[in-house]
C-alpha atoms as a PDB file:
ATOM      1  CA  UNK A   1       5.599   4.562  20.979  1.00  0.00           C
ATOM      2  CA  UNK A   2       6.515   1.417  22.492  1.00  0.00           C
ATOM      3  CA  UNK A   3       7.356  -1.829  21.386  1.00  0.00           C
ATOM      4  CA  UNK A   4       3.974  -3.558  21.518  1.00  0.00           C
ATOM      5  CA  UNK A   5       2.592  -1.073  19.429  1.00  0.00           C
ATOM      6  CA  UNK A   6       5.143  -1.232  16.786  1.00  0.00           C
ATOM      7  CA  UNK A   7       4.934  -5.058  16.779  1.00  0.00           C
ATOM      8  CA  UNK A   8       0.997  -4.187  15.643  1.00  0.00           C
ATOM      9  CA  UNK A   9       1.705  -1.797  13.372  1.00  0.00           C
ATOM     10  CA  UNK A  10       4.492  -3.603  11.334  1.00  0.00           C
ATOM     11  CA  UNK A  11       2.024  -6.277  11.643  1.00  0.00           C
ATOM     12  CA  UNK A  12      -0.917  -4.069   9.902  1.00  0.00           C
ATOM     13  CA  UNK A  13       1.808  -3.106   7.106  1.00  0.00           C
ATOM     14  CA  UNK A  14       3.068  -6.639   6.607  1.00  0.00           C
ATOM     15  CA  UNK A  15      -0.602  -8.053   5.977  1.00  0.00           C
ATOM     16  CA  UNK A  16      -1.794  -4.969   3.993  1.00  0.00           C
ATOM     17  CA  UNK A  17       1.730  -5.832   1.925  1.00  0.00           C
ATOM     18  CA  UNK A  18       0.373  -9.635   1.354  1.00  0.00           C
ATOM     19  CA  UNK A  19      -2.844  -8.568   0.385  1.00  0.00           C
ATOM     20  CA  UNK A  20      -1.988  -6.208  -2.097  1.00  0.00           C
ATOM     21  CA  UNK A  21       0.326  -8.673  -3.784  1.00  0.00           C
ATOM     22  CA  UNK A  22      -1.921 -11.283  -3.441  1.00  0.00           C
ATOM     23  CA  UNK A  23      -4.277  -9.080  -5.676  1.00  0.00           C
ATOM     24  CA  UNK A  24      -1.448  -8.509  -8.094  1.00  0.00           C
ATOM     25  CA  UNK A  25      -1.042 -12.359  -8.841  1.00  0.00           C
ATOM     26  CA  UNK A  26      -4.280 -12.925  -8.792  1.00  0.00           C
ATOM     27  CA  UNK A  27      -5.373 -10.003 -11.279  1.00  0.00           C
ATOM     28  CA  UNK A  28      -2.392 -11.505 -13.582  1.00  0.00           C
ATOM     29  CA  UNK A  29      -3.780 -15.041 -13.015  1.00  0.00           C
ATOM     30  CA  UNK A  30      -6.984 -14.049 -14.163  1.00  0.00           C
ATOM     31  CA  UNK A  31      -5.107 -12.149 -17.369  1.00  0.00           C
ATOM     32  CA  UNK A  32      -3.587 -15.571 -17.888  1.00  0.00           C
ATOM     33  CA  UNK A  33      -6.856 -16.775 -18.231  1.00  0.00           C
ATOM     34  CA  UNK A  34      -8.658 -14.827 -20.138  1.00  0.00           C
ATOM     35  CA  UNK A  35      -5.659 -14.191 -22.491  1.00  0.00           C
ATOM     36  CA  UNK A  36      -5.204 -17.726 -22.975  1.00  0.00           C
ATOM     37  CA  UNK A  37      -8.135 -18.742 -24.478  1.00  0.00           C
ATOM     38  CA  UNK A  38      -8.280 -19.748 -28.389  1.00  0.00           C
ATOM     39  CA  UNK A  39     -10.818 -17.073 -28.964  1.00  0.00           C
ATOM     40  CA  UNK A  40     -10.264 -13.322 -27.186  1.00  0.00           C
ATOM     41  CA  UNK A  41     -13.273 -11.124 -26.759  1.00  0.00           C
ATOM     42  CA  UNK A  42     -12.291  -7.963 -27.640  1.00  0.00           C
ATOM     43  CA  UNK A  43     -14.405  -6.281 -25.069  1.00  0.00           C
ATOM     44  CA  UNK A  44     -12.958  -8.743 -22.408  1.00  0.00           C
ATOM     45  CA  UNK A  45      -9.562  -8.442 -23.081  1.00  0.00           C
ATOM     46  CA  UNK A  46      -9.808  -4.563 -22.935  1.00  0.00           C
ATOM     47  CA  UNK A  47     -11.240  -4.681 -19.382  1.00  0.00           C
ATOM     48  CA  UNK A  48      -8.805  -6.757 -18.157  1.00  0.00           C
ATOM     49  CA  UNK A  49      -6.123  -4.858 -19.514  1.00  0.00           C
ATOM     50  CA  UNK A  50      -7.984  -1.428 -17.741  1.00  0.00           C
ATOM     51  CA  UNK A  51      -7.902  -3.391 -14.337  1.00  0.00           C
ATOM     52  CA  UNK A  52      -4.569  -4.616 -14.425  1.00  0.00           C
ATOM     53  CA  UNK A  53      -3.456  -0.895 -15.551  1.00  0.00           C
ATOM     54  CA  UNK A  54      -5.756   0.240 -12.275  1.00  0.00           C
ATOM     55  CA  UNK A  55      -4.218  -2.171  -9.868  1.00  0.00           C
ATOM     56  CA  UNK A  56      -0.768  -0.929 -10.899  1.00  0.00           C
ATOM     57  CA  UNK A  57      -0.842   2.666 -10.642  1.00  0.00           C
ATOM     58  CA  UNK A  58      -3.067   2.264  -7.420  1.00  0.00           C
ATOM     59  CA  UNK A  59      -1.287  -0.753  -5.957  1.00  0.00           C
ATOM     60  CA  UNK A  60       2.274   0.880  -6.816  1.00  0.00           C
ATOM     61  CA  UNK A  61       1.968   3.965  -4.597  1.00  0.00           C
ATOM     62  CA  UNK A  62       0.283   1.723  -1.925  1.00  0.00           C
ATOM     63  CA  UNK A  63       3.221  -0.754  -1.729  1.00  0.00           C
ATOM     64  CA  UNK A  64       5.925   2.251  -2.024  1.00  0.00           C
ATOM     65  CA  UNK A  65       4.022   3.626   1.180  1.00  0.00           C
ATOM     66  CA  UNK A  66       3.877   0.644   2.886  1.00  0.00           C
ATOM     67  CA  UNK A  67       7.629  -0.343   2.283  1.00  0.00           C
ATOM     68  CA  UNK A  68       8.379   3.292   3.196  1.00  0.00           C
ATOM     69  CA  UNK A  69       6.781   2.297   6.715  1.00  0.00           C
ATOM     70  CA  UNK A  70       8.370  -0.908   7.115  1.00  0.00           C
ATOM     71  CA  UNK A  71      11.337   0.619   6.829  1.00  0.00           C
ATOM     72  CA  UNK A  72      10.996   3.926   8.768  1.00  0.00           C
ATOM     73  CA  UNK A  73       9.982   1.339  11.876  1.00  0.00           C
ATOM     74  CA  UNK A  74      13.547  -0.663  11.443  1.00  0.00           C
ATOM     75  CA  UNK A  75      15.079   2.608  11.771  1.00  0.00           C
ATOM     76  CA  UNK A  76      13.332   3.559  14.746  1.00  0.00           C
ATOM     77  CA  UNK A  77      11.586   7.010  12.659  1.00  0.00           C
ATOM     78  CA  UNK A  78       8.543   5.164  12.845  1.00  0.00           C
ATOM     79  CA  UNK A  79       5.573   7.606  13.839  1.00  0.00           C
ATOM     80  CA  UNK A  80       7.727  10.822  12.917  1.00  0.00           C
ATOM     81  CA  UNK A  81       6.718  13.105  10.576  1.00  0.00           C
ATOM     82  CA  UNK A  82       8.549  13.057   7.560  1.00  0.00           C
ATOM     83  CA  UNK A  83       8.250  16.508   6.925  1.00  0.00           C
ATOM     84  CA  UNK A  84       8.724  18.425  10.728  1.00  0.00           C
ATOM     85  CA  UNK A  85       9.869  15.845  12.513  1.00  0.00           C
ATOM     86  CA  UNK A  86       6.975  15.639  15.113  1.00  0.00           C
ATOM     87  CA  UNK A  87       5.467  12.680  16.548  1.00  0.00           C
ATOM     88  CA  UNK A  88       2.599  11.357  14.267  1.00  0.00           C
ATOM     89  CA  UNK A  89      -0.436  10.563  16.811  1.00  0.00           C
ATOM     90  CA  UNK A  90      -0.995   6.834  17.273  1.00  0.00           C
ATOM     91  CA  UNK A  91      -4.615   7.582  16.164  1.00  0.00           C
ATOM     92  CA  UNK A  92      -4.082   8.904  12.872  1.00  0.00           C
ATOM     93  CA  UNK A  93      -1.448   5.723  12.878  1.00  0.00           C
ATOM     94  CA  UNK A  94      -3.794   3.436  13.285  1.00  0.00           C
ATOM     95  CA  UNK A  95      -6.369   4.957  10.488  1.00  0.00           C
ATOM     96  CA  UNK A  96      -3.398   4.841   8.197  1.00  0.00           C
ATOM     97  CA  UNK A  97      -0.105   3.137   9.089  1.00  0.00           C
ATOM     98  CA  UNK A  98       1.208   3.862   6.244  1.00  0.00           C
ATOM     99  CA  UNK A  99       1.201   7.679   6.672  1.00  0.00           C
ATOM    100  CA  UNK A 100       4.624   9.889   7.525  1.00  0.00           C
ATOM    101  CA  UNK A 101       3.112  12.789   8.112  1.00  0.00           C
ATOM    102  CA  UNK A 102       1.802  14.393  10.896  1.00  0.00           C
ATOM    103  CA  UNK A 103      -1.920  16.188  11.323  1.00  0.00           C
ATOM    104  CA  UNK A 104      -0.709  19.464  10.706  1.00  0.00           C
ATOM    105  CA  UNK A 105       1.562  18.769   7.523  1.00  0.00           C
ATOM    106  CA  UNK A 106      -0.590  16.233   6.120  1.00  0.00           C
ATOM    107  CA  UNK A 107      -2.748  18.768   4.209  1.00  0.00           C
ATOM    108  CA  UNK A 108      -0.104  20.310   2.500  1.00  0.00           C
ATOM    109  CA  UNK A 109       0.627  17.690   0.635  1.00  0.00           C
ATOM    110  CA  UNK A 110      -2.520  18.393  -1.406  1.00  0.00           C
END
């Protein structure tokens, strides 16, 4: 892979990072809020607290993958599968840049 296209893809994993945080403070923001009032709606405050609890467990393995990439590319294993060591096609790449696996040992994780 050369540098160009690892320039793109930290680039991908850097803005998917932002965005994903940026949801975090705004979903706490928005628990501020609606927490803060002098009268709590039952109802409310039980959906917020459901889409705060999604955000985390969804957001947590998102941001553990993406950090996982971020780092992999400072190391120079960027686009090597984690589990046999083959090159991870640039297409699959750029459908998930987060991925460290390759087509052929991707479906064994499941």
């Amino acid at each position: 892979m050369n540098d160009e296209a690892l320039r793109q893809f930290r680039r991908r994993l850097l803005d998917q990072r932002s965005s994903l945080l940026a949801r975090w403070r705004q979903a706490l923001s928005d628990e501020n809020e609606l927490f803060g009032a002098d009268e709590w709606d039952t109802g409310v405050e039980i959906v917020g607290a459901a889409a705060l609890a999604s955000i985390d467990a969804q957001g947590r393995g998102a941001l553990a993958r993406i950090q996982s990439s971020l780092a992999r590319i400072e190391r120079g294993t960027y686009g090597e599968c984690a589990a046999c060591h083959a090159r991870i096609d640039e297409e699959h790449l750029r459908a998930a840049p987060d991925g460290d696996r390759c087509a052929r040992c991707a479906p064994k994780l499941n």
